[in-house]
N, C-alpha and C. Protein backbone atom coordinates (compact mmCIF):
# COMPACT_ATOMS: atom_id res chain seq x y z
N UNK A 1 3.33 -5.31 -15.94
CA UNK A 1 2.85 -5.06 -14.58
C UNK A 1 1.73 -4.02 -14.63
N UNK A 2 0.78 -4.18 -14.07
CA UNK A 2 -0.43 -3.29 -14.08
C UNK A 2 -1.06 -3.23 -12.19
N UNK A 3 -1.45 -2.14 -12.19
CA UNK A 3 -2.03 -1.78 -10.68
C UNK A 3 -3.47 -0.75 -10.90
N UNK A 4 -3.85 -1.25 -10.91
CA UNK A 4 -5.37 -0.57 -11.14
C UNK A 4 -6.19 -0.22 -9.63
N UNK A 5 -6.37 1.12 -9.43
CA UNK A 5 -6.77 1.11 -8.03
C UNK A 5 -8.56 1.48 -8.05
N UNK A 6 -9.27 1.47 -7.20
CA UNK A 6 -10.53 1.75 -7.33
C UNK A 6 -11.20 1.96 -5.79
N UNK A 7 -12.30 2.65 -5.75
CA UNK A 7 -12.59 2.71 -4.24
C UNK A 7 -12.92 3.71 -3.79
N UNK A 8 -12.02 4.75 -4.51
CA UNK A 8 -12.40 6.28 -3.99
C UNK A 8 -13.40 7.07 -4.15
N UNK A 9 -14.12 8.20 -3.77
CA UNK A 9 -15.32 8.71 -3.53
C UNK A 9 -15.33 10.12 -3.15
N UNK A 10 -16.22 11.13 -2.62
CA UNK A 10 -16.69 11.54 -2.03
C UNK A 10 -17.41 11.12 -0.73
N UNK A 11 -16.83 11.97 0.58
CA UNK A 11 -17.89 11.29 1.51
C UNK A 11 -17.92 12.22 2.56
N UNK A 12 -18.74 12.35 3.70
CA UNK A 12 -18.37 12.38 4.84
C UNK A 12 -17.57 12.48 6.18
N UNK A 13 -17.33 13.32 6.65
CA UNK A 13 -15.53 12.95 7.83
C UNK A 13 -16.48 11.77 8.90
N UNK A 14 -16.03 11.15 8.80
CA UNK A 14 -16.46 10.02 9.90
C UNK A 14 -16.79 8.56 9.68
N UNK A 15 -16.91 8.59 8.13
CA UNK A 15 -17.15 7.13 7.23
C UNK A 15 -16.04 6.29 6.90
N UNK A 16 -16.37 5.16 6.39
CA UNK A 16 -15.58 4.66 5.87
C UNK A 16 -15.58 4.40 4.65
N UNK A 17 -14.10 3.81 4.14
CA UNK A 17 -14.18 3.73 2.67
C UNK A 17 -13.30 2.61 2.33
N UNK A 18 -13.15 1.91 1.33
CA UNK A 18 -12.15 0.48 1.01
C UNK A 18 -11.89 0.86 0.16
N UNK A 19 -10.31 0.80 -0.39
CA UNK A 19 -9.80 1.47 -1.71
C UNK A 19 -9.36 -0.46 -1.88
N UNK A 20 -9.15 -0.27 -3.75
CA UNK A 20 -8.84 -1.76 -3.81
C UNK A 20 -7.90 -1.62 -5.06
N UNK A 21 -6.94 -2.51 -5.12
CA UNK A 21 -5.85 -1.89 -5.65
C UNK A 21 -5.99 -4.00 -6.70
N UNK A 22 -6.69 -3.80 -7.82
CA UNK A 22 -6.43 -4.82 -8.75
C UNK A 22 -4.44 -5.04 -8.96
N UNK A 23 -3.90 -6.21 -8.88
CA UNK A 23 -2.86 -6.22 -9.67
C UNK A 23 -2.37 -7.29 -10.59
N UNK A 24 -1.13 -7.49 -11.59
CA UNK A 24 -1.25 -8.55 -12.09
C UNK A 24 0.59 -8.31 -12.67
N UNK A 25 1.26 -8.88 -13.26
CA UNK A 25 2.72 -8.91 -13.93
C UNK A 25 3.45 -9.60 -12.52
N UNK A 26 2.83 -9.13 -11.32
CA UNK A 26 3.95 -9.84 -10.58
C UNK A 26 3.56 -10.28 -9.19
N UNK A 27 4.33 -11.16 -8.38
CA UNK A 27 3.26 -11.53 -7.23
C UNK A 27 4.05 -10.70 -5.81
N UNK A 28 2.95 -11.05 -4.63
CA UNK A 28 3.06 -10.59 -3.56
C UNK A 28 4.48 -11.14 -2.54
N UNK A 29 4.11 -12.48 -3.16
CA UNK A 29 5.07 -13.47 -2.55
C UNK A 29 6.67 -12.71 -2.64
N UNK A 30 7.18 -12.17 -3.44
CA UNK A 30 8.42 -11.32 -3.73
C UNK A 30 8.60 -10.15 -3.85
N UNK A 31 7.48 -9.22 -3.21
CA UNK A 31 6.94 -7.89 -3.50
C UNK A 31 6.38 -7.08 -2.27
N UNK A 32 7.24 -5.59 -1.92
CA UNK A 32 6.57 -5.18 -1.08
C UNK A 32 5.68 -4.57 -1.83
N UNK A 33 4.46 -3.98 -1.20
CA UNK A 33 3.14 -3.60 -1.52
C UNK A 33 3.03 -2.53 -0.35
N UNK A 34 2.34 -1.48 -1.40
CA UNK A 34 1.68 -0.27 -0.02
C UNK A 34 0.57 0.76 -1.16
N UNK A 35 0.59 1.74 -0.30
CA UNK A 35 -0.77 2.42 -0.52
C UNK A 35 0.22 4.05 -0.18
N UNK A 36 0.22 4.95 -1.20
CA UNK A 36 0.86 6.38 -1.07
C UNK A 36 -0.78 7.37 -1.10
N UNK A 37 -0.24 8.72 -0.93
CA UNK A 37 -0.99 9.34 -1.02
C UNK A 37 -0.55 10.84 -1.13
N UNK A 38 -1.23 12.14 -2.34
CA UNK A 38 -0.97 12.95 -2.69
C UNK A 38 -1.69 14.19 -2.59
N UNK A 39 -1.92 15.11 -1.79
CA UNK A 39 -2.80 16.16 -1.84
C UNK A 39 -2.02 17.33 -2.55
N UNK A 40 -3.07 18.07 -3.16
CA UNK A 40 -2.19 19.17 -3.98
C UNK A 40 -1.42 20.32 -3.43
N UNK A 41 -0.38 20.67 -3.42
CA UNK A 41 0.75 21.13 -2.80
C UNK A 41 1.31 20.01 -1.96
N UNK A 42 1.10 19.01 -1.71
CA UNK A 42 2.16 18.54 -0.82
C UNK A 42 2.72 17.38 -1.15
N UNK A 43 3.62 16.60 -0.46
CA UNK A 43 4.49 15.69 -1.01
C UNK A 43 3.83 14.37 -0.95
N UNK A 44 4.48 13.15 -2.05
CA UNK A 44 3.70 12.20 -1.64
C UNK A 44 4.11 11.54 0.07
N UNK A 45 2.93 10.23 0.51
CA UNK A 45 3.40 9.77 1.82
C UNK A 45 2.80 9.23 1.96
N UNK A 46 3.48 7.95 2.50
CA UNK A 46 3.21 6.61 2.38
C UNK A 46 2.36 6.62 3.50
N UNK A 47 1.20 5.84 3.12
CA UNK A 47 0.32 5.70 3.98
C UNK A 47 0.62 3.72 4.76
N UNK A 48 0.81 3.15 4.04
CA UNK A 48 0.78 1.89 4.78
C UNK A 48 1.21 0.88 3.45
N UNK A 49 2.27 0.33 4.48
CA UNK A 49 2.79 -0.52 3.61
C UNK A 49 3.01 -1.87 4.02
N UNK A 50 3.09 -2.86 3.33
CA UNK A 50 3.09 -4.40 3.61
C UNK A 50 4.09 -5.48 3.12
N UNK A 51 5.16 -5.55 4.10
CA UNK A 51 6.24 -6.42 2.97
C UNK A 51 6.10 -7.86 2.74
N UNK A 52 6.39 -8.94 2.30
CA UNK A 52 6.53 -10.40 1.83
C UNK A 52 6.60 -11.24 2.94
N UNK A 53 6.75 -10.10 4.48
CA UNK A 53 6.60 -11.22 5.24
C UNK A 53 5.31 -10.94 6.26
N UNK A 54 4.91 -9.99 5.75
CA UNK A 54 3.53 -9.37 5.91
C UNK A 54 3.82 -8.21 7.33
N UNK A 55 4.93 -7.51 7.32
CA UNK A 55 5.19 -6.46 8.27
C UNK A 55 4.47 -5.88 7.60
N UNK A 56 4.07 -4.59 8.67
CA UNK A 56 2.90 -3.81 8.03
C UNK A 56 3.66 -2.51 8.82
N UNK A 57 3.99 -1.22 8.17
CA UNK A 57 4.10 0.18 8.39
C UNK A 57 2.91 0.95 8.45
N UNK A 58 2.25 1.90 9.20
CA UNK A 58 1.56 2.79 9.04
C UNK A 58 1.80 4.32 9.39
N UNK A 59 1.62 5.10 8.22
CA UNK A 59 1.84 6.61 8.87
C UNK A 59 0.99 7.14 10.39
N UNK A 60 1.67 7.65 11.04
CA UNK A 60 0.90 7.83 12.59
C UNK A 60 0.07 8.47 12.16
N UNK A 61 -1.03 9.08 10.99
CA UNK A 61 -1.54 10.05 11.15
C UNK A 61 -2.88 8.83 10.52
N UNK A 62 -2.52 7.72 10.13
CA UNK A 62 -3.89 6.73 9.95
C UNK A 62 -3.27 5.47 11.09
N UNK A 63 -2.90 5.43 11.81
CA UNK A 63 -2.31 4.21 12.35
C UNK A 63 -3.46 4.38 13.28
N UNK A 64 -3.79 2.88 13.45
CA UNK A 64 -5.24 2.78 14.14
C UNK A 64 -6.84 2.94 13.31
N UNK A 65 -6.69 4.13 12.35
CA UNK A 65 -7.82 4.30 11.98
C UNK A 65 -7.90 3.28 10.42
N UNK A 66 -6.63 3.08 9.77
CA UNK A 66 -6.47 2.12 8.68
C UNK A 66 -5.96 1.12 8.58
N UNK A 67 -6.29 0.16 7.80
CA UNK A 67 -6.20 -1.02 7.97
C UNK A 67 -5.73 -1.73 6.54
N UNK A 68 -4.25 -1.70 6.00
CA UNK A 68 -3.82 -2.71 4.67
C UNK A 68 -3.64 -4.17 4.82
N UNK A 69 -3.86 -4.95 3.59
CA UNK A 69 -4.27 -6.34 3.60
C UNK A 69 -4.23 -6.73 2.25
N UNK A 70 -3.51 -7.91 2.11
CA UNK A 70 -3.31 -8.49 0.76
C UNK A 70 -4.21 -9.73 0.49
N UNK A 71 -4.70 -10.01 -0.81
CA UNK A 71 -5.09 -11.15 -0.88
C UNK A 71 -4.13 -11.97 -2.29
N UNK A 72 -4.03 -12.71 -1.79
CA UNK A 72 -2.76 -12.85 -2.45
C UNK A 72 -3.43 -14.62 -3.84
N UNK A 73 -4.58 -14.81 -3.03
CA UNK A 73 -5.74 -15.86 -4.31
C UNK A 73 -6.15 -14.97 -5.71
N UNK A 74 -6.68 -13.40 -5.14
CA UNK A 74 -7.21 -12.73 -6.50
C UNK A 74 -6.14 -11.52 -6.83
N UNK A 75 -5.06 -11.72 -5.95
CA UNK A 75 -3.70 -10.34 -6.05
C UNK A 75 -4.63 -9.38 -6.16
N UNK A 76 -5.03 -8.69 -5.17
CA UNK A 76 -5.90 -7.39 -4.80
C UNK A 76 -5.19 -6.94 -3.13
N UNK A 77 -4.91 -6.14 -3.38
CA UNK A 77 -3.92 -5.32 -2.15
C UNK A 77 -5.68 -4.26 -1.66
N UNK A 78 -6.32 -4.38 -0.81
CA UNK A 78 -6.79 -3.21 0.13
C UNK A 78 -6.41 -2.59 0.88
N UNK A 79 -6.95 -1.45 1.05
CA UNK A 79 -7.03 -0.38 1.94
C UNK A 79 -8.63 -0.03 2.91
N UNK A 80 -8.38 -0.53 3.85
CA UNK A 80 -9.42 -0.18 4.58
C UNK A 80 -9.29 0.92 5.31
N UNK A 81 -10.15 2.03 5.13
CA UNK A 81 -9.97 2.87 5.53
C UNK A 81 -11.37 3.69 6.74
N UNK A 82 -11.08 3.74 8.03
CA UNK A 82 -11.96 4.09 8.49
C UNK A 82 -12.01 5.16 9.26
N UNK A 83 -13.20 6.12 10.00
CA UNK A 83 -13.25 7.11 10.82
C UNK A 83 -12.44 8.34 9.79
N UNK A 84 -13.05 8.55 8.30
CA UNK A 84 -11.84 9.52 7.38
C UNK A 84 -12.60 10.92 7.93
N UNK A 85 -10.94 11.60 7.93
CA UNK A 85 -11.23 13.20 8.21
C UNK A 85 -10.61 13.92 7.42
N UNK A 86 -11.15 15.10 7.26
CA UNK A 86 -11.12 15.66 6.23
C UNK A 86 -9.83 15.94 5.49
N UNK A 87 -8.95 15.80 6.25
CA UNK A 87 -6.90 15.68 6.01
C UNK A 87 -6.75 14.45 5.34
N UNK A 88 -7.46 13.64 5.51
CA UNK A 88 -7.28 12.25 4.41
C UNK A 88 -7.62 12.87 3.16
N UNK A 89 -7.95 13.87 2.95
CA UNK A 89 -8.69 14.08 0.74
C UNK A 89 -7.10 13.82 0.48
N UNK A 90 -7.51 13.38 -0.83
CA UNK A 90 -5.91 13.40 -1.53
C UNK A 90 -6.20 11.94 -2.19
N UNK A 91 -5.36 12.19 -3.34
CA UNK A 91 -5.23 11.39 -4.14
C UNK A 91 -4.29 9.64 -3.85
N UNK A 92 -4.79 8.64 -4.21
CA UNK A 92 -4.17 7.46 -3.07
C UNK A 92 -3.97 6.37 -4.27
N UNK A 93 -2.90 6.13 -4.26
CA UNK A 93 -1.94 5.38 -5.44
C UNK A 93 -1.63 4.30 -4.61
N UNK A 94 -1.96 2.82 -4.88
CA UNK A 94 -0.97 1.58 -4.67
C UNK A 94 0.24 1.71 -5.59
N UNK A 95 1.42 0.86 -4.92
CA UNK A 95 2.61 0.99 -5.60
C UNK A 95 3.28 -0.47 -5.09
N UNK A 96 3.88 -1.08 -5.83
CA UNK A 96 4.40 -2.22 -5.74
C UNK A 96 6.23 -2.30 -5.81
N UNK A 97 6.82 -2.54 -5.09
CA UNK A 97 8.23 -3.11 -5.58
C UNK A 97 9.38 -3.96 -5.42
N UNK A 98 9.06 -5.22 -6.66
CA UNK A 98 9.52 -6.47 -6.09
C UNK A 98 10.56 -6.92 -5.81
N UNK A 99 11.18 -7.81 -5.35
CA UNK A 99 12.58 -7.54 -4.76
C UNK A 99 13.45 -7.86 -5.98
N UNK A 100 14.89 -7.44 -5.61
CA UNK A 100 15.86 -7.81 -6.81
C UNK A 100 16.96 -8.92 -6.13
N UNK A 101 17.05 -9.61 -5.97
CA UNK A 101 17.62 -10.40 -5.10
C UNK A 101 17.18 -10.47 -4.39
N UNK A 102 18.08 -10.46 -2.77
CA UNK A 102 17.33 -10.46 -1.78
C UNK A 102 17.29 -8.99 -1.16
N UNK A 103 17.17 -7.89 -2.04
CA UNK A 103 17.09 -6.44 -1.64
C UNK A 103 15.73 -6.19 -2.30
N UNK A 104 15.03 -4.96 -1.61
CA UNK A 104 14.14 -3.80 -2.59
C UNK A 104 14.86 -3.40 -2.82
N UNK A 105 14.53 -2.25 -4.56
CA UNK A 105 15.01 -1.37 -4.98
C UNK A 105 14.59 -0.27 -4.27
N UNK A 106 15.74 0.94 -4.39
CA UNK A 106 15.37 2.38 -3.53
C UNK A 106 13.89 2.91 -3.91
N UNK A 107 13.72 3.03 -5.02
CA UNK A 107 12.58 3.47 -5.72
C UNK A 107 11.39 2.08 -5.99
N UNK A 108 10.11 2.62 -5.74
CA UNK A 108 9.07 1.95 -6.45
C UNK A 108 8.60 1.86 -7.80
N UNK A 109 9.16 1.06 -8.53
CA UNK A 109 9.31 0.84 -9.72
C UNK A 109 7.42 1.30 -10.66
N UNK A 110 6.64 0.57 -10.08
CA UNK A 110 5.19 0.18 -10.57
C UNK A 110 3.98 1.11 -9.52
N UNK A 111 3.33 2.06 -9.99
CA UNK A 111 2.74 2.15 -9.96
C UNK A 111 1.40 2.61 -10.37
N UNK A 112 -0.05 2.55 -9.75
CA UNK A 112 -1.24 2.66 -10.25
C UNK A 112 -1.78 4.09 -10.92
N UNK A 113 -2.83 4.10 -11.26
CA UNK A 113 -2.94 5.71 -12.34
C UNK A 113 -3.60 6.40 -10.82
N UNK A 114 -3.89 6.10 -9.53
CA UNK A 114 -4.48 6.67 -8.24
C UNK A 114 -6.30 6.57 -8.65
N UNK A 115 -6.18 6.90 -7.06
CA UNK A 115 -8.19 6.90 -7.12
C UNK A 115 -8.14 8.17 -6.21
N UNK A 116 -9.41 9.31 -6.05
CA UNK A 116 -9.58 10.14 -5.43
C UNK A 116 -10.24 9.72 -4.24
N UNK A 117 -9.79 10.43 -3.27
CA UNK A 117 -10.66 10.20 -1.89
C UNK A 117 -10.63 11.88 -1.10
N UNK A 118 -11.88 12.13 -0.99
CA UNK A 118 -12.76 13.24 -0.70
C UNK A 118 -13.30 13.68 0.23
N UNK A 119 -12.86 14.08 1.71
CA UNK A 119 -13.69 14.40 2.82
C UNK A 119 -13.93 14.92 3.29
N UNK A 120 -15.61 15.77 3.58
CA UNK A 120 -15.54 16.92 3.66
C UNK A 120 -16.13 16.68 5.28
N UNK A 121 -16.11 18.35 6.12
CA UNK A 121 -16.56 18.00 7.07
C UNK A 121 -18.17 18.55 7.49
């Protein structure tokens, strides 16, 4: 299983940015999928997540301004991310975890090495 994320930058508070999360070992079809995120001192938190039947979670603090989406032809999970302020910097990891039956496991088994995202004001 591999998750390769890419996308992140330096930018602007007010731009946008598309993080893109390559994957491959396993599919969407049996897999929830989301997008975490880590700033230094604080905990990780899930920014938006997408399960197998394509429910979509968003933390209230991007809900509205972000936008997750699977493509499930080239298995590339995005993150569209728009209107970023400067509380978005932090480090932003896709994470995958496929079901075991008909349960998720508690924990996210797979995830990406992260991409940086940078916003200054």
């Amino acid at each position: 299983v591999q998750l390769v994320e890419s996308g992140g930058g330096s930018v602007q508070a007010g731009v946008a940015l598309r993080l893109s999360c390559a994957t491959s070992g396993f599919s969407f079809d049996v897999s929830e999928v989301g997008w975490f995120r880590q700033a230094p001192g604080k905990e990780l938190e899930g920014v938006a997540i997408i399960n197998i039947g394509d429910i979509i979670r968003y933390a209230p603090s991007v809900k509205v301004r972000f936008t997750i989406s699977k493509d499930k032809s080239t298995n590339i999970l995005y993150l569209q991310m728009n209107k970023l302020k400067p509380e978005d910097t932090s480090m932003y990891f896709c994470a995958a975890r496929p079901l075991i039956g008909t349960e998720y496991p508690a924990q996210w088994p797979y995830w990406g090495q992260g991409t940086q995202v940078t916003v200054s004001s």
